[in-house]
C-alpha atoms as a PDB file:
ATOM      1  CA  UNK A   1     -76.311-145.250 -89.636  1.00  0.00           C
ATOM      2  CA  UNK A   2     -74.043-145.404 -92.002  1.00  0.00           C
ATOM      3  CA  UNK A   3     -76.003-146.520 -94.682  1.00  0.00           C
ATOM      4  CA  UNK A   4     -78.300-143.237 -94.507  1.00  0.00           C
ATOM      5  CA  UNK A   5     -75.680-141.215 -95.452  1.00  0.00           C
ATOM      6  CA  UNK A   6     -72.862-142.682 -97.609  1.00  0.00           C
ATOM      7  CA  UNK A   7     -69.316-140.791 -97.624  1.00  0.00           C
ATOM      8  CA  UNK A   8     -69.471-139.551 -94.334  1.00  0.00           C
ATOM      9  CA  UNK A   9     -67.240-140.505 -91.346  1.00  0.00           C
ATOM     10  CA  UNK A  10     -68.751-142.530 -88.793  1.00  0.00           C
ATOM     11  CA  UNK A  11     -67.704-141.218 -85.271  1.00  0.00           C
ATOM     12  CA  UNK A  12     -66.951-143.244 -82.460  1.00  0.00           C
ATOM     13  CA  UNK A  13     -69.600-144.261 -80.086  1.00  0.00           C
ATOM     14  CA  UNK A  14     -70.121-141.878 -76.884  1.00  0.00           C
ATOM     15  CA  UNK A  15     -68.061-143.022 -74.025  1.00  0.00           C
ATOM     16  CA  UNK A  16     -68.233-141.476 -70.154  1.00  0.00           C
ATOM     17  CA  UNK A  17     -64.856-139.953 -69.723  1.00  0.00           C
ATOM     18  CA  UNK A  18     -62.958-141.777 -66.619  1.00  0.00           C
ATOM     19  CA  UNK A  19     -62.266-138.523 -64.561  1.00  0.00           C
ATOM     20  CA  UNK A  20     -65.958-136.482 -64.431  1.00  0.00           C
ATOM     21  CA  UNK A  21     -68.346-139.514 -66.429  1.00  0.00           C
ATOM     22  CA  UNK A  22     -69.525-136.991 -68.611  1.00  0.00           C
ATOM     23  CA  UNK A  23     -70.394-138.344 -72.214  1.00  0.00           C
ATOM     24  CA  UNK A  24     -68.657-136.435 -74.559  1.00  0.00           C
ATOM     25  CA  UNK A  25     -70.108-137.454 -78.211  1.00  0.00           C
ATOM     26  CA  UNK A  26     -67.319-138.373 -80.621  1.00  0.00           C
ATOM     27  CA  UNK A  27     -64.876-137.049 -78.954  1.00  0.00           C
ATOM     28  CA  UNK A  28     -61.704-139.120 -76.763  1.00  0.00           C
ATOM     29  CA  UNK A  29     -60.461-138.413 -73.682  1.00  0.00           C
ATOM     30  CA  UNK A  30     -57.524-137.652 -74.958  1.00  0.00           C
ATOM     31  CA  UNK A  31     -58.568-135.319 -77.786  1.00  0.00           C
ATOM     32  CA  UNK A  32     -60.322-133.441 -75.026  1.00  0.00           C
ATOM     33  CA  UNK A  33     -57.395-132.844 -72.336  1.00  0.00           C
ATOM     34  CA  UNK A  34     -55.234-131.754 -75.568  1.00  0.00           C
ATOM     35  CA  UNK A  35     -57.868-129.123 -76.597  1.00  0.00           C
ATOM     36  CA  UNK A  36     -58.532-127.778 -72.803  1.00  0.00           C
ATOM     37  CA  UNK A  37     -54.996-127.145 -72.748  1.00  0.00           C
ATOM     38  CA  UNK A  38     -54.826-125.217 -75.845  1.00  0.00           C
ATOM     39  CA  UNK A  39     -57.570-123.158 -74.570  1.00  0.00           C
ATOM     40  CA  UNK A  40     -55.891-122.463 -71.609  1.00  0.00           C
ATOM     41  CA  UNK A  41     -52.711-121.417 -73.423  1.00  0.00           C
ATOM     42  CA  UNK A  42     -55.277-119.281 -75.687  1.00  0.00           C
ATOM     43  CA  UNK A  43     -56.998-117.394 -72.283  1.00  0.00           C
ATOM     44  CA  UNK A  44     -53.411-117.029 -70.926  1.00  0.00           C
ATOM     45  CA  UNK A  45     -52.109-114.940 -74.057  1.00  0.00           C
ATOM     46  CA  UNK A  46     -55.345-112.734 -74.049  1.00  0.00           C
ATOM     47  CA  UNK A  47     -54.706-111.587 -70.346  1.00  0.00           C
ATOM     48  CA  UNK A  48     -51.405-111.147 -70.643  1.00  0.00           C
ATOM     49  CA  UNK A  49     -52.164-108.459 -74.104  1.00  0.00           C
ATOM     50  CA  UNK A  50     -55.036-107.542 -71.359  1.00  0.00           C
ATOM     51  CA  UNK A  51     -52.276-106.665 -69.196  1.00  0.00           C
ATOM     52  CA  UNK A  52     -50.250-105.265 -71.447  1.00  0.00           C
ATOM     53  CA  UNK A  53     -53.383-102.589 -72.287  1.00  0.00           C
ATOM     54  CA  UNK A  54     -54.518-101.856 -68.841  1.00  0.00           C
ATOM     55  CA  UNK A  55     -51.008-100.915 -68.121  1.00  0.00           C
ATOM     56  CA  UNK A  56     -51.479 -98.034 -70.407  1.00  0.00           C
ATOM     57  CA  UNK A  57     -53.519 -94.812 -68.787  1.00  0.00           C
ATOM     58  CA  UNK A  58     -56.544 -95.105 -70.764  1.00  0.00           C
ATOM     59  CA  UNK A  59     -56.495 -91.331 -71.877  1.00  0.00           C
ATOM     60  CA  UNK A  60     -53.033 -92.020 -73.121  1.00  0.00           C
ATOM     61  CA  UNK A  61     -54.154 -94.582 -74.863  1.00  0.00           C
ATOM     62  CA  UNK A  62     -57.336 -92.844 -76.698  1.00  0.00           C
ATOM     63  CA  UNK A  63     -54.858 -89.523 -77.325  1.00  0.00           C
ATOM     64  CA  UNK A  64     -52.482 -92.519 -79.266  1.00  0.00           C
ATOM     65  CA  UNK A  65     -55.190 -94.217 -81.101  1.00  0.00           C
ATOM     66  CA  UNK A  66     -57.408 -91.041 -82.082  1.00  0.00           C
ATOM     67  CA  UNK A  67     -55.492 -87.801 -81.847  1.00  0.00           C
ATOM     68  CA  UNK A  68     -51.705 -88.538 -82.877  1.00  0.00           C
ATOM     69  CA  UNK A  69     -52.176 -87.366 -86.525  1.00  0.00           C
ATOM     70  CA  UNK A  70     -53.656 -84.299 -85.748  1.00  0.00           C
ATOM     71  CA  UNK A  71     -50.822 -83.412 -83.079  1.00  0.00           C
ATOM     72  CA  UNK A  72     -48.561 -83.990 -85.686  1.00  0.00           C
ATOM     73  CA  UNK A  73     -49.928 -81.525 -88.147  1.00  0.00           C
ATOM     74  CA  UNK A  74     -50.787 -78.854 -85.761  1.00  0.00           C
ATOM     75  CA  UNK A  75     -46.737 -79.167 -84.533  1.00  0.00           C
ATOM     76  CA  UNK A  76     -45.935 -79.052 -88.120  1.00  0.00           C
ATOM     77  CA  UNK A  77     -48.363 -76.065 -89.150  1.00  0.00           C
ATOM     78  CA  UNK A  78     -46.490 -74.318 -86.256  1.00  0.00           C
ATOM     79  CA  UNK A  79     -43.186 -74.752 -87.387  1.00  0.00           C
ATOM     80  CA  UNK A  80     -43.953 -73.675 -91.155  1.00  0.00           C
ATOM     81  CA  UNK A  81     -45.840 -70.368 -89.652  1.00  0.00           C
ATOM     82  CA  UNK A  82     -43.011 -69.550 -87.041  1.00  0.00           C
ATOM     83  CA  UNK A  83     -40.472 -69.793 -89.638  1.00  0.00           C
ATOM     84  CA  UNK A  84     -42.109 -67.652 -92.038  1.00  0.00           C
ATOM     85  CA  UNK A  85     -43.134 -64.811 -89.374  1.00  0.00           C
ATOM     86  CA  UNK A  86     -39.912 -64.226 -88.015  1.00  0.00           C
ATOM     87  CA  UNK A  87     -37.606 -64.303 -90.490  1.00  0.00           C
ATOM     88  CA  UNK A  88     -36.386 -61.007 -92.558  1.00  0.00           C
ATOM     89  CA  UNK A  89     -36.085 -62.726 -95.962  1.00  0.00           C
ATOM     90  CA  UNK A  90     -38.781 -65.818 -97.112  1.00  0.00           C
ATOM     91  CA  UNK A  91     -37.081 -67.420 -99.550  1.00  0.00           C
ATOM     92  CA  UNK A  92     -39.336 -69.926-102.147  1.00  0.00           C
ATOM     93  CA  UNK A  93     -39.180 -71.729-105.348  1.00  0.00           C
ATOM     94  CA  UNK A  94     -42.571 -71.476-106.717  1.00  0.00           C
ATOM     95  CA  UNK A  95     -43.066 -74.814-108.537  1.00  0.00           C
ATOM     96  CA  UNK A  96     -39.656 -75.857-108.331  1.00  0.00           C
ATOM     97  CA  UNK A  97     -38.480 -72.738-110.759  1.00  0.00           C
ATOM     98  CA  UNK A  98     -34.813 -72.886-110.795  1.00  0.00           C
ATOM     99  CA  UNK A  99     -34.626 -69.194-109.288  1.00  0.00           C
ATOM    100  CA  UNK A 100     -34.962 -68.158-105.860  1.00  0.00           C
ATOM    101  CA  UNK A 101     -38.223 -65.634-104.970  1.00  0.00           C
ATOM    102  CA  UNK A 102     -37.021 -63.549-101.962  1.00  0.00           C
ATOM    103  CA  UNK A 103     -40.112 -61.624-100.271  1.00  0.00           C
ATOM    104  CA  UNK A 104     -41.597 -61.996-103.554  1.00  0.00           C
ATOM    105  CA  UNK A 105     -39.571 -60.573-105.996  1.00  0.00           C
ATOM    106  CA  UNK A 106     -38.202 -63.412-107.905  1.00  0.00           C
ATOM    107  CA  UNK A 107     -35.204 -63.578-110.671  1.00  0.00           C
ATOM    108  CA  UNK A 108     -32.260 -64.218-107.458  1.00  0.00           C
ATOM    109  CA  UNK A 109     -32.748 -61.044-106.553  1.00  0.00           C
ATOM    110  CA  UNK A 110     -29.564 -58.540-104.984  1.00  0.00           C
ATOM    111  CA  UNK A 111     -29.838 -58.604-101.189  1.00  0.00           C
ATOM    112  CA  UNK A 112     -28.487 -55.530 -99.405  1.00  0.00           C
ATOM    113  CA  UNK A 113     -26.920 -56.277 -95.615  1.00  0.00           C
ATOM    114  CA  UNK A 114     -26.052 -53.912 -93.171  1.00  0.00           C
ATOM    115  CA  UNK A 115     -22.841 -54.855 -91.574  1.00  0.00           C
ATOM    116  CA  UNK A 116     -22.935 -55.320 -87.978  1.00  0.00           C
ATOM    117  CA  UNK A 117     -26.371 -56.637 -88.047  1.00  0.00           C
ATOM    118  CA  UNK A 118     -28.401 -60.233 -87.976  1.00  0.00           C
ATOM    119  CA  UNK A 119     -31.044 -61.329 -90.581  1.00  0.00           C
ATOM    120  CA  UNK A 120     -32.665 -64.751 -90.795  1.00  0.00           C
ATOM    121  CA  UNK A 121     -33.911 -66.427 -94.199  1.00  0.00           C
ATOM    122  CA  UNK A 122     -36.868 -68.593 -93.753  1.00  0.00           C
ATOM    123  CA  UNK A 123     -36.101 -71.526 -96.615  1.00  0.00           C
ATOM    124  CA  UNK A 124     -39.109 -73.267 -97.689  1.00  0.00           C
ATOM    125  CA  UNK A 125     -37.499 -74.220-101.471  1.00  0.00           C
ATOM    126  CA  UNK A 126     -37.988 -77.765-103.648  1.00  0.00           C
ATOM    127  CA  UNK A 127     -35.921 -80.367-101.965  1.00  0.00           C
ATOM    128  CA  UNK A 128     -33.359 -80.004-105.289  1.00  0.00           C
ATOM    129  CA  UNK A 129     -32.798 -76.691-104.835  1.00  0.00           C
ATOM    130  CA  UNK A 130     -31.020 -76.020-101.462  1.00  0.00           C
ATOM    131  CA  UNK A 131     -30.539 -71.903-100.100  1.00  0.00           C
ATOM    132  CA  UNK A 132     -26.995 -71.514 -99.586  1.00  0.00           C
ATOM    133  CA  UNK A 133     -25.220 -68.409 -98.926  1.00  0.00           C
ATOM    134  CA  UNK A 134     -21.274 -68.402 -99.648  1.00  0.00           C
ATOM    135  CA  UNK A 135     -18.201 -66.234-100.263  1.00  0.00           C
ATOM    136  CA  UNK A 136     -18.886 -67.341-104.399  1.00  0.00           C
ATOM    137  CA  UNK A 137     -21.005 -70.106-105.531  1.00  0.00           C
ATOM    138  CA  UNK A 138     -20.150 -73.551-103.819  1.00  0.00           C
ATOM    139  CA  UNK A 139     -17.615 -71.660-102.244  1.00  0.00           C
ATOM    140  CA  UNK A 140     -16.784 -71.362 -98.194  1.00  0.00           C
ATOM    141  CA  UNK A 141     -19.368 -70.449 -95.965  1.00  0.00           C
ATOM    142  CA  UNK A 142     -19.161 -67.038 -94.542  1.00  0.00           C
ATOM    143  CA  UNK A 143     -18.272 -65.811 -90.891  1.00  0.00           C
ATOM    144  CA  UNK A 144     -21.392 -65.569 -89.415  1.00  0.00           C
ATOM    145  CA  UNK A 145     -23.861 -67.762 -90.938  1.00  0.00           C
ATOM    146  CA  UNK A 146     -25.628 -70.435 -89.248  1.00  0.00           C
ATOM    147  CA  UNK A 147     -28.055 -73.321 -90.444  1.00  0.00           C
ATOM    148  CA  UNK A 148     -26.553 -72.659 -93.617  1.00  0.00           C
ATOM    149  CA  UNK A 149     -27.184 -75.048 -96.499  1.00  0.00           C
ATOM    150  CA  UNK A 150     -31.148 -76.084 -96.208  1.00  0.00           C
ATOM    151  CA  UNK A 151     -34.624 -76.348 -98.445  1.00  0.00           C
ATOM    152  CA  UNK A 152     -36.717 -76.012 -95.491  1.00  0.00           C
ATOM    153  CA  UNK A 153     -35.290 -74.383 -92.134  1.00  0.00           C
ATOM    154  CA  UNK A 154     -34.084 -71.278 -91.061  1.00  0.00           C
ATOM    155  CA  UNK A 155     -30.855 -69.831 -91.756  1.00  0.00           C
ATOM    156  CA  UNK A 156     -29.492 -66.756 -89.828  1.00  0.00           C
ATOM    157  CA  UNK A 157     -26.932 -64.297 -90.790  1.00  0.00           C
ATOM    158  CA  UNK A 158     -24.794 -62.385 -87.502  1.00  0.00           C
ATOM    159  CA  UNK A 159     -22.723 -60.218 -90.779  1.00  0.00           C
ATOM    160  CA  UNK A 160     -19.538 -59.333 -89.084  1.00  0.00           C
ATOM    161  CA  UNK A 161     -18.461 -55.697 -89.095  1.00  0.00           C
ATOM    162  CA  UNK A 162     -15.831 -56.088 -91.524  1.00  0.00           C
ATOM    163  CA  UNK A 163     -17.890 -58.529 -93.849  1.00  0.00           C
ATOM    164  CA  UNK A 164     -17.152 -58.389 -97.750  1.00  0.00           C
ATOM    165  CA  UNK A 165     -19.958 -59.196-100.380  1.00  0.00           C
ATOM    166  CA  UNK A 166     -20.890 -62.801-101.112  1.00  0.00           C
ATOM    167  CA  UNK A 167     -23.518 -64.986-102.709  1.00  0.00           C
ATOM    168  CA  UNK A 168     -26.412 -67.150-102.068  1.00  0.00           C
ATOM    169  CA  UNK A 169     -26.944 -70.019-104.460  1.00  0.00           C
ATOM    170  CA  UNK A 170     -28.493 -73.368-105.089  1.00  0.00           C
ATOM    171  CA  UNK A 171     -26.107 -76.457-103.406  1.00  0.00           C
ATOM    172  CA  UNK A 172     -26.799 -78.359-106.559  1.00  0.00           C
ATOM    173  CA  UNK A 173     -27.250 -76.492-109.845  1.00  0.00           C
ATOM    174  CA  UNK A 174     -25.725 -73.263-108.682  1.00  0.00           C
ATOM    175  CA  UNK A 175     -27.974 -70.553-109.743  1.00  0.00           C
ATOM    176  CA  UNK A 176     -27.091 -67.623-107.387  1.00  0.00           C
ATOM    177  CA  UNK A 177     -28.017 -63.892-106.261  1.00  0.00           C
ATOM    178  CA  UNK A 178     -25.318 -61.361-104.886  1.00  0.00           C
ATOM    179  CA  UNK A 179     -25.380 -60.240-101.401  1.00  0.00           C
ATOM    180  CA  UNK A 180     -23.831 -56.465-100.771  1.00  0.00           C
ATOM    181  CA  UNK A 181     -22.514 -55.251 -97.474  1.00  0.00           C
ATOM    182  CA  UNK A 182     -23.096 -51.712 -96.585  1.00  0.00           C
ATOM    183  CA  UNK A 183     -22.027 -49.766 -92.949  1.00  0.00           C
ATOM    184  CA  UNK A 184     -24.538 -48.502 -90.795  1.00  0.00           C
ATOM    185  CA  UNK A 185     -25.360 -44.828 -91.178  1.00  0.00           C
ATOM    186  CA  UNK A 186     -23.264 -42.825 -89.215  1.00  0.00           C
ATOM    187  CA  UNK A 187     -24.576 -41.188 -85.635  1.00  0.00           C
ATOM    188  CA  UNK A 188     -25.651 -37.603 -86.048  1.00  0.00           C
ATOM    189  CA  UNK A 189     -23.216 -35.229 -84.093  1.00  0.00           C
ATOM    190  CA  UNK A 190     -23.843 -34.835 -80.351  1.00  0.00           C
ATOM    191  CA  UNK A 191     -22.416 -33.582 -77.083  1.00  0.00           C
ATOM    192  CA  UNK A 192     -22.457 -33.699 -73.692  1.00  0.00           C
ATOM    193  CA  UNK A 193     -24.102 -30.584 -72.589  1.00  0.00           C
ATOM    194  CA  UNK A 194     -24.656 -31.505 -69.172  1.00  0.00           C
ATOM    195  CA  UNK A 195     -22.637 -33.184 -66.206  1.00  0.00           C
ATOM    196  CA  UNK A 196     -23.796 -33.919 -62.487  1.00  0.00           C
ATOM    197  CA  UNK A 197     -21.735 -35.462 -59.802  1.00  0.00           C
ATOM    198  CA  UNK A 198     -23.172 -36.830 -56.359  1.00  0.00           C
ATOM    199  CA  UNK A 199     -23.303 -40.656 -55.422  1.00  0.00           C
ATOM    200  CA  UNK A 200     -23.955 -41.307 -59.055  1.00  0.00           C
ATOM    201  CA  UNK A 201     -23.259 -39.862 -62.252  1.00  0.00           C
ATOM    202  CA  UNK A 202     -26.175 -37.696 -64.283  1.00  0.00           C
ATOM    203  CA  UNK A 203     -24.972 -37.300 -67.804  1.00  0.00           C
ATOM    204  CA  UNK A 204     -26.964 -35.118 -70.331  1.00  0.00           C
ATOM    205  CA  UNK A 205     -25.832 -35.465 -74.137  1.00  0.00           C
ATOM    206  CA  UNK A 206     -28.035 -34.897 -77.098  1.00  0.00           C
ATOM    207  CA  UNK A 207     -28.648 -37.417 -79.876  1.00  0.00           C
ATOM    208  CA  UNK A 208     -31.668 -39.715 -81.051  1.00  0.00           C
ATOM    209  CA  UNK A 209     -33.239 -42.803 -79.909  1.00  0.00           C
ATOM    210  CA  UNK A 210     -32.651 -44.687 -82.649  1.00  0.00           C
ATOM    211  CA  UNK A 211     -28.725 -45.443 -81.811  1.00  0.00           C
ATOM    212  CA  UNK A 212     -27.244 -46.792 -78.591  1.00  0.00           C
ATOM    213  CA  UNK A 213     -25.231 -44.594 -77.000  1.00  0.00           C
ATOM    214  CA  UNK A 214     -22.422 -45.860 -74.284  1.00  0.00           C
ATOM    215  CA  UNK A 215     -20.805 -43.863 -71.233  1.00  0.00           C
ATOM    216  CA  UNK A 216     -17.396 -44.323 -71.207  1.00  0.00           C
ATOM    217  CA  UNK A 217     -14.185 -43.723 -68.528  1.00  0.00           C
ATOM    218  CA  UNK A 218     -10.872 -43.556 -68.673  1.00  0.00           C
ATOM    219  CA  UNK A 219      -8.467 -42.099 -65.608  1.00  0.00           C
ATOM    220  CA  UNK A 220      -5.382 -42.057 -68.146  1.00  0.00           C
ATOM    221  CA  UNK A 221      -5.442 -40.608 -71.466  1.00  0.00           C
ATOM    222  CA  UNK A 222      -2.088 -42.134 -72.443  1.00  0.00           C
ATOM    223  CA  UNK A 223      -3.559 -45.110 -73.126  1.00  0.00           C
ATOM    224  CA  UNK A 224      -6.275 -46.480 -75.486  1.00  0.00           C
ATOM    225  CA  UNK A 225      -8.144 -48.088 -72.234  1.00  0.00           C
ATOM    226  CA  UNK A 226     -11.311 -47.157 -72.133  1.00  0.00           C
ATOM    227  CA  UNK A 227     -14.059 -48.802 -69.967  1.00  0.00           C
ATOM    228  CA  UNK A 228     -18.497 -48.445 -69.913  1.00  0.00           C
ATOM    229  CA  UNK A 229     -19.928 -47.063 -67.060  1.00  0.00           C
ATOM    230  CA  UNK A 230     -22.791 -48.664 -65.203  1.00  0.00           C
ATOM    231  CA  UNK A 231     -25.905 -47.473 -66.247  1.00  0.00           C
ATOM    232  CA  UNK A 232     -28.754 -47.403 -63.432  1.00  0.00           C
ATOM    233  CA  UNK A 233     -31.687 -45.350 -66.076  1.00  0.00           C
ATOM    234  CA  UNK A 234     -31.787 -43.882 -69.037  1.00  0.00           C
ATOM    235  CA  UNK A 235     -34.386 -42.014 -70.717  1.00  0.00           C
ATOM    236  CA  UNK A 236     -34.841 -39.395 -73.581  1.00  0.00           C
ATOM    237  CA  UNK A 237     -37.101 -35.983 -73.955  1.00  0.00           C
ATOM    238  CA  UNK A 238     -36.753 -33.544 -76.540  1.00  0.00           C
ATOM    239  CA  UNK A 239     -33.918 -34.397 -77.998  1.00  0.00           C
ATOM    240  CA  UNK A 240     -31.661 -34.792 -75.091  1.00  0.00           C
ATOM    241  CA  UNK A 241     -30.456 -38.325 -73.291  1.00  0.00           C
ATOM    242  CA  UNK A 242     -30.481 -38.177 -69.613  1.00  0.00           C
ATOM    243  CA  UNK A 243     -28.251 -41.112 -68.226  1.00  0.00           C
ATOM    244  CA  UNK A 244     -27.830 -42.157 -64.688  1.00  0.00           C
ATOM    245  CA  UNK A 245     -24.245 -43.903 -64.398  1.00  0.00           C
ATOM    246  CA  UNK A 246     -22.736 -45.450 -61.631  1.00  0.00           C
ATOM    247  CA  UNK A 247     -19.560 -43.752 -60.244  1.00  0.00           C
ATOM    248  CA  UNK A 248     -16.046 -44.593 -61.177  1.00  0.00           C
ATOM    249  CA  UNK A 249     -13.309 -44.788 -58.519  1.00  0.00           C
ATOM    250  CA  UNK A 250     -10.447 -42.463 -59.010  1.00  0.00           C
ATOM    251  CA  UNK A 251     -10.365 -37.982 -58.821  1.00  0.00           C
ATOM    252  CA  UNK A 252      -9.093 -37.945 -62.392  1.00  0.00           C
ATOM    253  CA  UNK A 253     -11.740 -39.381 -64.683  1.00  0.00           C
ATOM    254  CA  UNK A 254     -12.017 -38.712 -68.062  1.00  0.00           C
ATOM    255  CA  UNK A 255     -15.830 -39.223 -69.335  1.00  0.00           C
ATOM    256  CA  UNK A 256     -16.728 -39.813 -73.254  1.00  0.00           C
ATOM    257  CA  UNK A 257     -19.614 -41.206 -74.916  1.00  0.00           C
ATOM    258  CA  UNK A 258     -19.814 -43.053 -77.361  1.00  0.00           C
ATOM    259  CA  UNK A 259     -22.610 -43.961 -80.260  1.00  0.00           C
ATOM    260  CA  UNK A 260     -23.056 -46.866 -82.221  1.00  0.00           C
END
């Protein structure tokens, strides 16, 4: 056999194997226990990744393998829109311009804050030029601020009552905008033109609806102690507040209101 075709190795002759006495052509009993065993060590890996799978719920599984990006950039979509809806200021750098654009008006424009009040600053700047708002450029951050220093987040403002101007600037180059502080308007005048006493108190005072006006008590006016009543309703018609208070303890009450 050999002859017929030179260079090729001649196999051994078929032999019965001594367990079964099943011929198995060129191949030793040995050789063939060795590779059953590998095979075996083959099958036992696959059903242990088998395993492995089926002990994943196989909607889990498809939501992993076929829907994960798309979560991802829905949750992210999300984020972007709620922090540009909600805020009071949107604060970008169009193609990385060193200058902030603040509800589109660009240059680092002035800000004007009302004392007493919160704002929030959706950021959504290049990653080199960080919103930062500060008592002067890289100075201390002000009373108030929160989530301060950022090129995409939201930063909100509580401005105290007695806060002074400041800045807002980049964190690395330092190109800034000034930030004024103004008071809130001041209430209109008003008065209590009506007073009724039963198991609650009915106060009428006039006034608008745009300010929040406060009952007050006080059963000694030697002092500075005054102290909000309980208020049960409130409504306004035609100018005039109705309020519905809860009744202080004491025969000497002193009533006030006051607006803010």
């Amino acid at each position: 056999m050999s002859g017929e075709y030179p260079g090729l190795p001649v196999l051994p002759r078929s032999q019965p194997e001594p367990s079964t006495g099943r011929v198995c052509a060129g191949i030793t009993h040995e050789q063939r226990i060795k590779d059953d065993n590998n095979m075996r060590g083959l099958d036992g890996r696959a059903r242990k990744s088998q395993m492995r799978l089926d002990g994943i719920p196989r909607v889990l599984a498809n939501c992993m393998m076929h829907f994960r990006p798309v979560l991802v950039l829905v949750v992210l979509v999300w984020r972007l829109a709620a922090i540009a809806g909600a805020a009071d200021f949107t604060v970008l750098t169009p193609g990385g311009q060193f200058s902030f654009q603040i509800n589109g008006a660009s240059g680092n424009p002035t800000l004007t804050l009302q004392r007493g009040s919160t704002y929030t600053f959706a950021v959504n700047t290049s990653s080199i030029h960080p919103f930062v708002i500060g008592t002067s450029v890289f100075g201390a951050t002000p009373g108030g601020v929160s989530g301060n220093n950022t090129f995409l987040g939201t930063i909100t403002y509580a401005v105290p009552t007695n806060a002074a101007n400041c800045v807002y600037y980049c964190g690395v180059h330092g190109f800034f905008g000034d930030i004024l502080m103004v008071d809130p308007p001041a209430p209109p005048p008003f008065e209590i033109v009506g007073l009724a006493v039963g198991d609650n108190l009915t106060l009428r005072y006039t006034g608008t609806n745009t300010f929040t006006y406060t009952p007050e008590f006080s059963t000694n006016l030697a002092t500075t102690n005054w102290f909000a009543l309980t208020v049960q309703s409130n409504r306004f018609l035609l100018g005039t507040n109705e309020a519905i208070c809860g009744k202080p303890s004491g025969s000497n009450v002193f009533l006030r209101i006051r607006a803010r």
